[in-house]
C-alpha atoms as a PDB file:
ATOM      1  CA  UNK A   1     110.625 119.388  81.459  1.00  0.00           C
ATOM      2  CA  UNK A   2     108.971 119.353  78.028  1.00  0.00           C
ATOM      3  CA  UNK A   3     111.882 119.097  75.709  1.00  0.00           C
ATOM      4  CA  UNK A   4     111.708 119.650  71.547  1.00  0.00           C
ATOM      5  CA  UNK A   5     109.866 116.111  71.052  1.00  0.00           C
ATOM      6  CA  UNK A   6     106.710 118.368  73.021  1.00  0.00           C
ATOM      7  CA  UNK A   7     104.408 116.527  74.611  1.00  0.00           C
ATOM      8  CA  UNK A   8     104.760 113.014  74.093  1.00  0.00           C
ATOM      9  CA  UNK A   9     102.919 109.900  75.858  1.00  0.00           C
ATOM     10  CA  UNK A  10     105.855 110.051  78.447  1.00  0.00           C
ATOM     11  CA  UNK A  11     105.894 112.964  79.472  1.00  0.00           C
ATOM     12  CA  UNK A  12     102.084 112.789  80.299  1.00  0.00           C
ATOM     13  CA  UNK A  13     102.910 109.685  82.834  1.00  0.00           C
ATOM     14  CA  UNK A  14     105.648 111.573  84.563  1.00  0.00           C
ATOM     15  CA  UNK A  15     103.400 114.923  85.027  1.00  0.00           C
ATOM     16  CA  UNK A  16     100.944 112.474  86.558  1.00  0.00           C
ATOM     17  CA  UNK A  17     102.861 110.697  88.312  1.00  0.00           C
ATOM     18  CA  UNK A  18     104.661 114.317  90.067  1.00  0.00           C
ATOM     19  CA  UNK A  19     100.829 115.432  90.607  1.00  0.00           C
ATOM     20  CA  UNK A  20      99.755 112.225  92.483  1.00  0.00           C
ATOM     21  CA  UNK A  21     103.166 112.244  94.683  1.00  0.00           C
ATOM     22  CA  UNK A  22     102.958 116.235  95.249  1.00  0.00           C
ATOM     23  CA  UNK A  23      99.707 117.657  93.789  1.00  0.00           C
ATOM     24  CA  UNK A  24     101.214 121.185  92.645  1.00  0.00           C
ATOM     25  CA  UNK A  25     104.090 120.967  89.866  1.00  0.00           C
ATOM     26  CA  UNK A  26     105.873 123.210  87.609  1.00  0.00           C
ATOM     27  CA  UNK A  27     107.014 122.265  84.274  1.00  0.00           C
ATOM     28  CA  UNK A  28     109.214 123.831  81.598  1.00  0.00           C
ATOM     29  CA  UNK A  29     109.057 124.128  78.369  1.00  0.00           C
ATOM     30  CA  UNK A  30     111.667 124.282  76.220  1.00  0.00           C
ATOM     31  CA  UNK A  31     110.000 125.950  73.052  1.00  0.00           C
ATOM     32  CA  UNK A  32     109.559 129.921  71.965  1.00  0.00           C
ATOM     33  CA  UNK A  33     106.108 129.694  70.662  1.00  0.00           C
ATOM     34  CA  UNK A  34     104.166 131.426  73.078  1.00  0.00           C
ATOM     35  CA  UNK A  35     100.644 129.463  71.697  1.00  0.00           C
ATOM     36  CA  UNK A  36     102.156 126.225  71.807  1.00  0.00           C
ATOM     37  CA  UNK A  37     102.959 126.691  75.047  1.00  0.00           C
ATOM     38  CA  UNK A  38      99.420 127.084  75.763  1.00  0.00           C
ATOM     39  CA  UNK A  39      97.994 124.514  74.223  1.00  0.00           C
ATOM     40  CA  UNK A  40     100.253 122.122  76.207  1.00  0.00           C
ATOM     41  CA  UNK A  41      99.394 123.281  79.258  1.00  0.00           C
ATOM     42  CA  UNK A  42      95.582 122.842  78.168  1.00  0.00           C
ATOM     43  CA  UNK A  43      95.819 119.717  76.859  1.00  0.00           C
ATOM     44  CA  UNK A  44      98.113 118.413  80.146  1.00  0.00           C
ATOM     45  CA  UNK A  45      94.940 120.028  82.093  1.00  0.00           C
ATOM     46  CA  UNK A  46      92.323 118.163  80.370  1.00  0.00           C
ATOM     47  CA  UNK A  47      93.892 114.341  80.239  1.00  0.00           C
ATOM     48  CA  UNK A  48      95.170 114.843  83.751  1.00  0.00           C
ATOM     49  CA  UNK A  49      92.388 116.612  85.278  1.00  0.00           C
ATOM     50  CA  UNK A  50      94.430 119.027  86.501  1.00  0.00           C
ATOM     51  CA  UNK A  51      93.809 122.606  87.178  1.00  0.00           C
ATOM     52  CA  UNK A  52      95.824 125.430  85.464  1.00  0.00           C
ATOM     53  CA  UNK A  53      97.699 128.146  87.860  1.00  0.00           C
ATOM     54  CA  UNK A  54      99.814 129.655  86.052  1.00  0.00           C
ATOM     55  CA  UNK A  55     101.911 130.342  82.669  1.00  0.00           C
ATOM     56  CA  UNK A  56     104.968 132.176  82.901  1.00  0.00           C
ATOM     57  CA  UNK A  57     107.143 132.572  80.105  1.00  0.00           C
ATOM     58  CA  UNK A  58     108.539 128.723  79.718  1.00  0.00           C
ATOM     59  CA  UNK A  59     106.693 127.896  83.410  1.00  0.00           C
ATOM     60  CA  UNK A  60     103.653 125.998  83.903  1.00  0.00           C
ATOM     61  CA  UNK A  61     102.256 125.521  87.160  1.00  0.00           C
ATOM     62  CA  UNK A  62      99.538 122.563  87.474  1.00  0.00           C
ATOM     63  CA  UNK A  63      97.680 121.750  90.457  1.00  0.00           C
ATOM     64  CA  UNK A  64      95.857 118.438  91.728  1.00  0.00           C
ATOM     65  CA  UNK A  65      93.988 117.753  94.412  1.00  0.00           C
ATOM     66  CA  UNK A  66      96.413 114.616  95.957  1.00  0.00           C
ATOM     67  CA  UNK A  67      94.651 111.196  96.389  1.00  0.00           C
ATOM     68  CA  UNK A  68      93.747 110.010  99.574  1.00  0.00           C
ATOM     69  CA  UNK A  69      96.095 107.710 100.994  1.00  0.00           C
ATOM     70  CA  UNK A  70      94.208 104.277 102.364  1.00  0.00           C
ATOM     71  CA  UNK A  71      95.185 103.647 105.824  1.00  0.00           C
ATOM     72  CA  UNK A  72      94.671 100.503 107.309  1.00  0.00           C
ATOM     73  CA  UNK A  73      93.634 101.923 111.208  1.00  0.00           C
ATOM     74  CA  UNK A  74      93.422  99.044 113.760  1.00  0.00           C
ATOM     75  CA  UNK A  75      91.710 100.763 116.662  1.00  0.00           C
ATOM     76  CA  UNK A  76      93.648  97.976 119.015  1.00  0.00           C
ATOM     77  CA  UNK A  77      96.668  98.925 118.021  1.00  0.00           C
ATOM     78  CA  UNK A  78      98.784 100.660 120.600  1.00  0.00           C
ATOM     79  CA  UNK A  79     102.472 101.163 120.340  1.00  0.00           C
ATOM     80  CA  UNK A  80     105.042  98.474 120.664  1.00  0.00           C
ATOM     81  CA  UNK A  81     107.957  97.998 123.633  1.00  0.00           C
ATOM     82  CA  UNK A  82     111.213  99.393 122.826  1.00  0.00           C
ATOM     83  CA  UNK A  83     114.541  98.227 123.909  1.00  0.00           C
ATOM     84  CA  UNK A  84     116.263 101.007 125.240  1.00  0.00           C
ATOM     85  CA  UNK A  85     120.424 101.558 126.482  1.00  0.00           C
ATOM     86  CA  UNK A  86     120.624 103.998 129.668  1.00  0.00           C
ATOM     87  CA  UNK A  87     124.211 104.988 130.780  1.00  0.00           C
ATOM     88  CA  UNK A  88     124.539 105.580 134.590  1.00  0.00           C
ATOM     89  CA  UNK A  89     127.501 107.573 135.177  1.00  0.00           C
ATOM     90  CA  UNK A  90     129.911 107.076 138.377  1.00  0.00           C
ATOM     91  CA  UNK A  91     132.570 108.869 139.734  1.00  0.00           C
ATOM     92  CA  UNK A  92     135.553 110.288 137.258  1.00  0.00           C
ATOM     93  CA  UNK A  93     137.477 107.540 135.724  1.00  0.00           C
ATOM     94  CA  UNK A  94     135.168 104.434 136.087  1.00  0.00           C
ATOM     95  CA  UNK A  95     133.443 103.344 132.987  1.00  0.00           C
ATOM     96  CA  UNK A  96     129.833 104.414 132.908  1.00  0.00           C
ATOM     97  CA  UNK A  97     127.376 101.258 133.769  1.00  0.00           C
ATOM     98  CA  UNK A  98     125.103 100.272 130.433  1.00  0.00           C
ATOM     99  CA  UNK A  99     121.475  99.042 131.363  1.00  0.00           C
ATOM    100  CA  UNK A 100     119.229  97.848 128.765  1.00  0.00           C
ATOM    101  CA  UNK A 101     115.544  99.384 129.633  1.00  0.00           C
ATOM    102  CA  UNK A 102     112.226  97.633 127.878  1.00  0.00           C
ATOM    103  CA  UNK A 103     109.864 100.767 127.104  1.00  0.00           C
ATOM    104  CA  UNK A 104     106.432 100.236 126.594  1.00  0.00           C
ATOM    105  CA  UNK A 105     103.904 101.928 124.893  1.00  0.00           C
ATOM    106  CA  UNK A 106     102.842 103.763 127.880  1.00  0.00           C
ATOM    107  CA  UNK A 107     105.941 104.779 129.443  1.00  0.00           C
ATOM    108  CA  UNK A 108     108.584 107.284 128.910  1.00  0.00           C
ATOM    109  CA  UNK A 109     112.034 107.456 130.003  1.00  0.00           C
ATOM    110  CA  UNK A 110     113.154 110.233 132.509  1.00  0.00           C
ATOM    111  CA  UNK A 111     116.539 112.230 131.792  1.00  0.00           C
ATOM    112  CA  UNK A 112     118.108 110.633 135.111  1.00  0.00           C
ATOM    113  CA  UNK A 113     117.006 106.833 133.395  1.00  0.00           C
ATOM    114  CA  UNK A 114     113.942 106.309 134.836  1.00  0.00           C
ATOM    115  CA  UNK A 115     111.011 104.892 133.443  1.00  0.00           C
ATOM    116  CA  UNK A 116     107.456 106.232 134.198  1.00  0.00           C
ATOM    117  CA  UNK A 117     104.378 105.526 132.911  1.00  0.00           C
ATOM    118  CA  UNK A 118     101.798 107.929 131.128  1.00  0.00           C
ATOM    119  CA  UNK A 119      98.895 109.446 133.374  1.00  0.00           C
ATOM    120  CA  UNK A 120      95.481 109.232 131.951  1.00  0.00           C
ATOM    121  CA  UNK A 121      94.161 112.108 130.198  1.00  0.00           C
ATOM    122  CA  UNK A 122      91.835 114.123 132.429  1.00  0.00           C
ATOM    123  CA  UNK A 123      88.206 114.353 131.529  1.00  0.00           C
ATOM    124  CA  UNK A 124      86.546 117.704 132.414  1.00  0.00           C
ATOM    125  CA  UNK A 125      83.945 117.864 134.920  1.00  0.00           C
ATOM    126  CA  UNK A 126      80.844 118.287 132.556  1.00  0.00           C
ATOM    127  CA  UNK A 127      82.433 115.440 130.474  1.00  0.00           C
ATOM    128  CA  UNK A 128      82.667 113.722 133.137  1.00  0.00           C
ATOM    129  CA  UNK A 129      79.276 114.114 134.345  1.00  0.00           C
ATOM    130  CA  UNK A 130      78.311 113.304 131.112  1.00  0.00           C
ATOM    131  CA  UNK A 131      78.946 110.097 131.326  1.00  0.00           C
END
């Protein structure tokens, strides 16, 4: 929101900041001149690099293309073990028995508490014959 001050040094950091964490942003003006208005949206548009979509009464909508986000990718990297609790239940009235499961990467757990590991992904045959 642009309150009476207009559009002070602030303000400019926090429409930034709202257009590098979601890229399109709407922002209100509180003011009745119509040209004022439009200048502010403008000027937001030219220091921010920012693209104007639209201007609604007190509404501004900016957009932004969003930065990409650096991801460190280690190709090695496969998913960890987990530590998982399976209840076995018994007949009515005994306490159920609690095992603790290790998980790995690979392996998924079964709805009756067993664990199984992941099949390879099928190649097709031309891929296949590829290589």
């Amino acid at each position: 929101m642009i309150g009476g001050d207009g559009l002070t040094e602030a303000v400019v950091k926090e429409v930034d900041a709202a257009l590098n964490a979601h890229g399109l942003i709407k922002v209100r003006v509180h003011g009745d001149d119509r040209d004022a208005r439009q200048a502010m949206l403008e000027q937001l548009c030219d220091s921010l690099s920012a693209a104007p979509i639209q201007h609604i009464g007190k509404l501004l909508v900016l957009w932004r293309p969003l930065p990409a986000k650096e991801k460190t990718l280690d190709e090695d990297r496969k998913p960890g073990p987990r530590d998982v609790k399976v209840l076995k239940f018994g007949r009515p009235g005994q306490k159920p028995e609690v095992k603790q499961l290790r998980v790995l990467g690979n392996q998924r757990l079964t709805a009756g508490g067993q664990v199984k590991r992941a099949k390879p992904k099928q190649k097709s045959v031309k891929k296949r014959q590829a290589d």
